[in-house]
N, C-alpha and C. Protein backbone atom coordinates (compact mmCIF):
# COMPACT_ATOMS: atom_id res chain seq x y z
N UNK A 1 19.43 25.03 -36.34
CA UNK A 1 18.77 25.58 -35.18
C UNK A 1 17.32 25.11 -35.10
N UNK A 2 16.61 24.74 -36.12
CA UNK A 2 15.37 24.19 -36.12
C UNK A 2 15.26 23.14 -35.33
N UNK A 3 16.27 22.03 -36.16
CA UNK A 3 16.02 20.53 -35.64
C UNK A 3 16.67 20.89 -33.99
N UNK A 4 17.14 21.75 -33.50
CA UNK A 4 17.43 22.24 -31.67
C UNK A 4 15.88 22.35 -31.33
N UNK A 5 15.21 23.34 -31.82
CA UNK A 5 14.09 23.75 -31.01
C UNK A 5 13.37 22.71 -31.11
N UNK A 6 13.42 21.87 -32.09
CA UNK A 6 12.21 20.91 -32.27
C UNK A 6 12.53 19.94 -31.59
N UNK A 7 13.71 19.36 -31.17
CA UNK A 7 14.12 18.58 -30.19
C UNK A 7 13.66 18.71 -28.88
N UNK A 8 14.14 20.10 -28.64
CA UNK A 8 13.86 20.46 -27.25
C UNK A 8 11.91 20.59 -26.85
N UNK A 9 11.26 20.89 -28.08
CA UNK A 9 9.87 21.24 -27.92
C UNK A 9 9.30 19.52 -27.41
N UNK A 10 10.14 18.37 -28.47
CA UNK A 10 9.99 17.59 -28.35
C UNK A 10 9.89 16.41 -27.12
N UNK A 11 11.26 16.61 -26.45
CA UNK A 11 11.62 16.43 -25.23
C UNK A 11 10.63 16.63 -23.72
N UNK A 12 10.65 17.95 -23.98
CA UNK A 12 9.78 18.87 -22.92
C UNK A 12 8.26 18.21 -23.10
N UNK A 13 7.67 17.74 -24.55
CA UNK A 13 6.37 17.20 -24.62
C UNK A 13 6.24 16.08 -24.18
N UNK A 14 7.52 15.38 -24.08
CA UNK A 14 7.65 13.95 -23.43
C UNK A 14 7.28 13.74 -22.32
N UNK A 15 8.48 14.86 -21.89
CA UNK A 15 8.27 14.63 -20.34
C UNK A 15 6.91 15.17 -19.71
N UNK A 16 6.21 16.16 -20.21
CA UNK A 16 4.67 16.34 -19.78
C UNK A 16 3.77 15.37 -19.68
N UNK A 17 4.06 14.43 -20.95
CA UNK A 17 3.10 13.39 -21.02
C UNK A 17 3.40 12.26 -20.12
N UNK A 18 4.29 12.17 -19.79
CA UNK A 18 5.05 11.23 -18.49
C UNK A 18 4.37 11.48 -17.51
N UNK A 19 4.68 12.67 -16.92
CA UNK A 19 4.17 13.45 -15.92
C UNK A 19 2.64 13.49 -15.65
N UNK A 20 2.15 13.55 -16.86
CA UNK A 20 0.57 13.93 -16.32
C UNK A 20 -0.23 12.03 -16.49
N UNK A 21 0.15 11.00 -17.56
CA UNK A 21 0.17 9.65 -17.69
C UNK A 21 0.48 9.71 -15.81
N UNK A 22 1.94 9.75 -14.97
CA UNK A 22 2.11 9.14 -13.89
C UNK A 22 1.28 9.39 -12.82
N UNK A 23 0.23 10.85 -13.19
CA UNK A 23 -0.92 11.39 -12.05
C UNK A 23 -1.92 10.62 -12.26
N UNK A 24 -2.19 10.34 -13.73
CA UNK A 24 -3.05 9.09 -13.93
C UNK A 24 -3.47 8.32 -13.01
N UNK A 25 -2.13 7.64 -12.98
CA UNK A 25 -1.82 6.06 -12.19
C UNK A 25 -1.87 6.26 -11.09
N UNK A 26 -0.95 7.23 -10.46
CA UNK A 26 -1.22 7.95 -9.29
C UNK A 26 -2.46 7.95 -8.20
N UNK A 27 -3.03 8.98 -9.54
CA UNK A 27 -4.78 8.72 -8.74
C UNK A 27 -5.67 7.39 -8.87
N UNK A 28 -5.52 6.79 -9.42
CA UNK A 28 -6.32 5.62 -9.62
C UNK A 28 -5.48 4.25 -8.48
N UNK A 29 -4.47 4.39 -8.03
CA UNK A 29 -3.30 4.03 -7.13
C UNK A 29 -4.43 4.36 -5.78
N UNK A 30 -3.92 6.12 -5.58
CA UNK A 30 -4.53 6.77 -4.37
C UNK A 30 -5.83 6.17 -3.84
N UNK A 31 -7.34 6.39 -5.15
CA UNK A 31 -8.77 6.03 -5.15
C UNK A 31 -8.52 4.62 -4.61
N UNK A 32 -8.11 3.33 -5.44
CA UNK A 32 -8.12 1.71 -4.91
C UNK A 32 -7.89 2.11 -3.78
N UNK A 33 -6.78 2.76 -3.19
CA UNK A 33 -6.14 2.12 -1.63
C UNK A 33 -7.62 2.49 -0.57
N UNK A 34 -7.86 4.11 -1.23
CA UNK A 34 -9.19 4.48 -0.28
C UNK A 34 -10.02 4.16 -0.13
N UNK A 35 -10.88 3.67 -1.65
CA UNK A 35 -11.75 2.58 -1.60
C UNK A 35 -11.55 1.29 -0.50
N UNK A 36 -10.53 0.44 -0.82
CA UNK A 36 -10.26 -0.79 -0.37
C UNK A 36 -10.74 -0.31 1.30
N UNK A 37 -10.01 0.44 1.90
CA UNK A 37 -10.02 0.71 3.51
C UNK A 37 -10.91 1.04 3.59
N UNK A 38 -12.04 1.84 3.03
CA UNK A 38 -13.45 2.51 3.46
C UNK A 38 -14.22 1.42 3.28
N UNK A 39 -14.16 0.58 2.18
CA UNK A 39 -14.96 -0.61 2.01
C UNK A 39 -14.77 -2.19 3.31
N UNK A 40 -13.56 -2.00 3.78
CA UNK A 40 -13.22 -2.87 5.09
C UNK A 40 -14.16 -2.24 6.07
N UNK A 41 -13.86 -0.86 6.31
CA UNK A 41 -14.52 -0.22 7.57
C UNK A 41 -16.21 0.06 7.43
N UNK A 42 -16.26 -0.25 6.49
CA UNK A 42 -18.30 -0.20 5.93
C UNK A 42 -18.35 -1.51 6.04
N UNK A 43 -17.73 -2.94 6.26
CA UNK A 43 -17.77 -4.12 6.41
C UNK A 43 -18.35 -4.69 7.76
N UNK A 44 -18.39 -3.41 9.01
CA UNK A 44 -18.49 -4.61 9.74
C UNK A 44 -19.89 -3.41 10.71
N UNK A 45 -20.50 -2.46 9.82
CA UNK A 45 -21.46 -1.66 10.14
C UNK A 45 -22.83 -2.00 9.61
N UNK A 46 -23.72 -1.66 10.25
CA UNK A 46 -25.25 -2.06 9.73
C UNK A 46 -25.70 -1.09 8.95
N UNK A 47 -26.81 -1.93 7.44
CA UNK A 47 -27.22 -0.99 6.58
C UNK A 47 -26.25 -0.32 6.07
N UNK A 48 -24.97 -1.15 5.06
CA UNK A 48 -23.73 -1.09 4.53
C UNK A 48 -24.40 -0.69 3.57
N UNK A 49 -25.53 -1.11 2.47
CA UNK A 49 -25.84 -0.91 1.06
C UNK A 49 -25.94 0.41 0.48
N UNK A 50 -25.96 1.50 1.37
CA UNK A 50 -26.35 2.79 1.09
C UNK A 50 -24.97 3.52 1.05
N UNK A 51 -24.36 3.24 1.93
CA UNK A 51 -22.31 3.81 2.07
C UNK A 51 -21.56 2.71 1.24
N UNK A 52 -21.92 1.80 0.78
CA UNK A 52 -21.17 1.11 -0.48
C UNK A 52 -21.43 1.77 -1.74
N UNK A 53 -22.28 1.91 -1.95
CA UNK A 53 -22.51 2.54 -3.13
C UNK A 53 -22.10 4.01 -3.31
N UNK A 54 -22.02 5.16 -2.01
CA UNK A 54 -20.82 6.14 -1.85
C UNK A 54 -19.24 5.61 -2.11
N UNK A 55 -19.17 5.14 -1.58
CA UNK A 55 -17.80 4.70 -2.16
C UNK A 55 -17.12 4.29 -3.17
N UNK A 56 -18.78 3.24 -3.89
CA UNK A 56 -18.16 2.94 -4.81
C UNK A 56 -18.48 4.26 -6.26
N UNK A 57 -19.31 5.20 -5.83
CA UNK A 57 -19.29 6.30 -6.92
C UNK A 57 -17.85 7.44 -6.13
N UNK A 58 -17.87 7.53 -5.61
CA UNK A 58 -16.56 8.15 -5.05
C UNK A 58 -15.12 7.83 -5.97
N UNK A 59 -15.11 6.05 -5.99
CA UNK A 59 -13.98 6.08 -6.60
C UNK A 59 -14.23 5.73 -8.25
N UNK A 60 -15.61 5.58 -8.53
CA UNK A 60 -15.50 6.20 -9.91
C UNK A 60 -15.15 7.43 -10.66
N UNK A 61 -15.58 8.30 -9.64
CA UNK A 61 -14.79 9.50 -10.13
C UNK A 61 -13.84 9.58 -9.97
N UNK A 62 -13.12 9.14 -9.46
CA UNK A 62 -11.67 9.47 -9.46
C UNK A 62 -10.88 9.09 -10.59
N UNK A 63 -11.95 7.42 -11.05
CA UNK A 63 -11.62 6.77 -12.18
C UNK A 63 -11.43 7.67 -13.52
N UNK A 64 -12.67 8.02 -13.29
CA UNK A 64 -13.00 9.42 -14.49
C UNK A 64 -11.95 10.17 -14.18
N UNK A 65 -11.46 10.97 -13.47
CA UNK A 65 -10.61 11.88 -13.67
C UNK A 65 -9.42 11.42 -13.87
N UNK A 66 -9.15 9.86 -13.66
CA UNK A 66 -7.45 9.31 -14.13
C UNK A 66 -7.83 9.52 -15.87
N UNK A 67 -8.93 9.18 -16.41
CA UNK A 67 -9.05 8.74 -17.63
C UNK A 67 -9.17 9.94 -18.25
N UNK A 68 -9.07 11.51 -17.46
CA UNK A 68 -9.12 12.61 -18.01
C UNK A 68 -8.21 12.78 -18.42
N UNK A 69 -7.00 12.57 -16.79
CA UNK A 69 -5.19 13.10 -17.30
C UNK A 69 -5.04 11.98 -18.69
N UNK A 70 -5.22 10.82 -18.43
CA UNK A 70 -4.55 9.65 -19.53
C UNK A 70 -4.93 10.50 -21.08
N UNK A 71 -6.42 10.54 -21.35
CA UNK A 71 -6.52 11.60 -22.22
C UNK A 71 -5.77 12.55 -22.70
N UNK A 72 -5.87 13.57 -21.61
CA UNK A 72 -4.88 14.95 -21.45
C UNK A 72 -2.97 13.93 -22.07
N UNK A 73 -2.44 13.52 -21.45
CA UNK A 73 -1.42 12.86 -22.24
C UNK A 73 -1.38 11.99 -22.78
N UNK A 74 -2.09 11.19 -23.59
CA UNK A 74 -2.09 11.16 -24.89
C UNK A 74 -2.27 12.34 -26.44
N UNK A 75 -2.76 13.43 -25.75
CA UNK A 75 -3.32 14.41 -26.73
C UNK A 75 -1.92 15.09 -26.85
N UNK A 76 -1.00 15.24 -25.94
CA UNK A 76 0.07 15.67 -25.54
C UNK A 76 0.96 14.83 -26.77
N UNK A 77 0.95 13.43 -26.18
CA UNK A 77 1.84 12.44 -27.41
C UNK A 77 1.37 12.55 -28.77
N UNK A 78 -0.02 12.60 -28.72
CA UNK A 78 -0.26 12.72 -30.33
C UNK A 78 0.47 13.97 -31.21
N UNK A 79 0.30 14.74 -30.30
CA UNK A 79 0.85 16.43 -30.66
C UNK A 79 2.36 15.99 -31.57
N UNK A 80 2.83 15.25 -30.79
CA UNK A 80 4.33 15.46 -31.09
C UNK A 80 5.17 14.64 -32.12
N UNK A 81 4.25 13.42 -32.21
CA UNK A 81 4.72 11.84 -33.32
C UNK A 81 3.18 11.74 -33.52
N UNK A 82 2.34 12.35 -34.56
CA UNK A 82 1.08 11.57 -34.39
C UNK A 82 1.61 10.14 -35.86
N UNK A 83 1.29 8.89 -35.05
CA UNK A 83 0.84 7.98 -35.81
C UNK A 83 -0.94 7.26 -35.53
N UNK A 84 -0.90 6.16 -36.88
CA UNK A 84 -2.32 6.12 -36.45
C UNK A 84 -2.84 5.12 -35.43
N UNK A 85 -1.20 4.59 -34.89
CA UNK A 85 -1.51 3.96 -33.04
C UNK A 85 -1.87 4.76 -32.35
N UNK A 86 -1.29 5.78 -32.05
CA UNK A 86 -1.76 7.14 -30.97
C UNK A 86 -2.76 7.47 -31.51
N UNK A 87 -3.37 7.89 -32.64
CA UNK A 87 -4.60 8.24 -32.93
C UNK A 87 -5.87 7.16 -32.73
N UNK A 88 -5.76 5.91 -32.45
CA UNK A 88 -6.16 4.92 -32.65
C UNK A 88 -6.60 4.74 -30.67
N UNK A 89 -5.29 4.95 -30.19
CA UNK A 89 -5.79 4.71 -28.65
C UNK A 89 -6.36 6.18 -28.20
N UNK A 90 -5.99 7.36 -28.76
CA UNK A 90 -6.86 8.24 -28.10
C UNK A 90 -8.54 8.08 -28.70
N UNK A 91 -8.40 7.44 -29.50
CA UNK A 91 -10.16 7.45 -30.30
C UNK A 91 -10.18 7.02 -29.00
N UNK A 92 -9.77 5.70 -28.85
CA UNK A 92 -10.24 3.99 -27.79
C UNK A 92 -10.56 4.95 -26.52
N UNK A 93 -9.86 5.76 -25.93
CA UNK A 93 -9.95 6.35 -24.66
C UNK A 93 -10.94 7.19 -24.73
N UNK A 94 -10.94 7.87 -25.97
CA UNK A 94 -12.28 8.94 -25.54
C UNK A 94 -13.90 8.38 -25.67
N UNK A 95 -13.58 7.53 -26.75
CA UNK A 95 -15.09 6.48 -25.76
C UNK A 95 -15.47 6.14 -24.99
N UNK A 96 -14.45 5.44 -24.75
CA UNK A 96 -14.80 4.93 -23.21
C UNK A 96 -15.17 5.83 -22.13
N UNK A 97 -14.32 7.11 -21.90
CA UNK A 97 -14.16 7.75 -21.00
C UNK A 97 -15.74 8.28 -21.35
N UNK A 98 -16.65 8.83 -22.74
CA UNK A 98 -17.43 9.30 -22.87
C UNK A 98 -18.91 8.36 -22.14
N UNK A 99 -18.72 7.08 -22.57
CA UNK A 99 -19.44 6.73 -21.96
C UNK A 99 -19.91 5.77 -20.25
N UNK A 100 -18.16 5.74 -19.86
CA UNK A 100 -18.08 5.61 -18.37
C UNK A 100 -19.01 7.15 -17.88
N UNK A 101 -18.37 8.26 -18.36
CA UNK A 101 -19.10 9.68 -18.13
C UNK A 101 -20.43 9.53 -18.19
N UNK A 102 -21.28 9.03 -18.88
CA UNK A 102 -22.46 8.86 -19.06
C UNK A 102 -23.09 8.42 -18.29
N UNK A 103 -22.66 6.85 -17.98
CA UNK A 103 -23.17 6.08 -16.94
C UNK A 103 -23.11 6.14 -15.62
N UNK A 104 -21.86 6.97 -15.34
CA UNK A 104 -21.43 7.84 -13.86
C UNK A 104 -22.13 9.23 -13.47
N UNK A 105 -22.73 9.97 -14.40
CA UNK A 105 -23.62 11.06 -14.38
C UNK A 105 -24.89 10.29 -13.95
N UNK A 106 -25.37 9.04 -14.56
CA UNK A 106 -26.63 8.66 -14.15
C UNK A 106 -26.47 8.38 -12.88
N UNK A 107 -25.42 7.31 -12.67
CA UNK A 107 -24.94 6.47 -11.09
C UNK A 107 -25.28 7.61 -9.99
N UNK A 108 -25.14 9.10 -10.39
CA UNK A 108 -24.55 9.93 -9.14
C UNK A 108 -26.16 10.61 -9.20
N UNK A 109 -26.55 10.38 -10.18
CA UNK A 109 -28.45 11.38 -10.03
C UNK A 109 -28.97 10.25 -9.42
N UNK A 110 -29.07 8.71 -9.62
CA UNK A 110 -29.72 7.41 -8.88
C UNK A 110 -29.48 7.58 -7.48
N UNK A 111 -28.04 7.87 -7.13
CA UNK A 111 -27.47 7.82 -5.83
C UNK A 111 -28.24 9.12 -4.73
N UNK A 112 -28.12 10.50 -5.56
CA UNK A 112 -28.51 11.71 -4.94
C UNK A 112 -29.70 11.39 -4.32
N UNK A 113 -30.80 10.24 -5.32
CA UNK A 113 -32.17 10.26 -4.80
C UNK A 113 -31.86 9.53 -3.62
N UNK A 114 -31.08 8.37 -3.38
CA UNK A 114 -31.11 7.37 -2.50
C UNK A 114 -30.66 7.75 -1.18
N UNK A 115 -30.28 8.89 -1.15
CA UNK A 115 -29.38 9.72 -0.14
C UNK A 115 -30.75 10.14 0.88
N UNK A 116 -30.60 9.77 2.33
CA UNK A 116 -31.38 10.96 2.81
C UNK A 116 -30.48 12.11 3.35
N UNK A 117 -31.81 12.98 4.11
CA UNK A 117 -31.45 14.33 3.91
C UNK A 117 -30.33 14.59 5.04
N UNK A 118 -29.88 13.66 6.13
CA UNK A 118 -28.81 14.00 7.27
C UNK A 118 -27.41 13.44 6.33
N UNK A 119 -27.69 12.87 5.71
CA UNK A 119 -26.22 12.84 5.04
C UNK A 119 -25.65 13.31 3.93
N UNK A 120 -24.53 13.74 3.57
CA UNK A 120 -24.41 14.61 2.70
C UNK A 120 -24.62 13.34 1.36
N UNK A 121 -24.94 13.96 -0.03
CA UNK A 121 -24.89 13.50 -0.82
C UNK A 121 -23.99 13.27 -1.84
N UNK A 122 -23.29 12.13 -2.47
CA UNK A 122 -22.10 12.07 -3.54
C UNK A 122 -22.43 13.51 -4.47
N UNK A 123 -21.11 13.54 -5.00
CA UNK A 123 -20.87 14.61 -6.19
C UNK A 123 -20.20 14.50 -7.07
N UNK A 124 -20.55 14.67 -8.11
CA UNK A 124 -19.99 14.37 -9.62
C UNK A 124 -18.54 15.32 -9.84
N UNK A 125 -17.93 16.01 -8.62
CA UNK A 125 -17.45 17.68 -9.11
C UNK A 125 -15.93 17.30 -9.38
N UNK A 126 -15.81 15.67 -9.74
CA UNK A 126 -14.15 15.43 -10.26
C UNK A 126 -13.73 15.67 -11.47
């Protein structure tokens, strides 16, 4: 009855990490397409440099938040088979993600200043 539950605990952890890995991709899928079309339609407007750079912190966060779920399931996979590959790519991911975070916290305080006051300003709140 053990090796049942542990199967099934097992299984069920799989498929979470599937699941939350495919929102990943998902969102980082979703962000490109929006980017791409907002960046066409800022293409053919004057004084583009100020709404490019919205966009392009827009879909950094989104970046950040794919690299949250990817996180979130890997921590999931480690849970269940940890070897020291999975331990090895969640190190790799949480660096990165720590210091994309870093440099995207600055991007969005640089940006806030650059903002005037009739337009709304980017937000970090992904």
């Amino acid at each position: 009855m053990n090796d049942t539950v542990l199967q099934i605990f097992s299984s069920a952890a799989g498929l979470m990490e599937l699941i939350v890995d495919a929102l990943a991709v998902l969102m980082v899928g979703v962000a490109a397409i929006d980017a791409a079309f907002r960046s066409l339609q800022n293409a053919f407007r004057p004084s583009r440099a100020l709404k490019q750079r919205t966009i392009w912190l827009n879909f950094a966060g989104w970046i950040l938040l794919a690299l949250e779920f990817s996180l979130g399931a890997d921590v999931i996979g480690t849970a269940i088979a940890p070897t020291w590959d999975t331990i090895g790519k969640l190190g790799a991911i949480a660096v990165i993600r720590t210091f994309l975070s870093f440099f995207l916290a600055r991007d969005f305080r640089d940006a806030r200043s650059l903002v005037p006051e009739s337009e709304p300003a980017p937000t970090s709140d992904k």
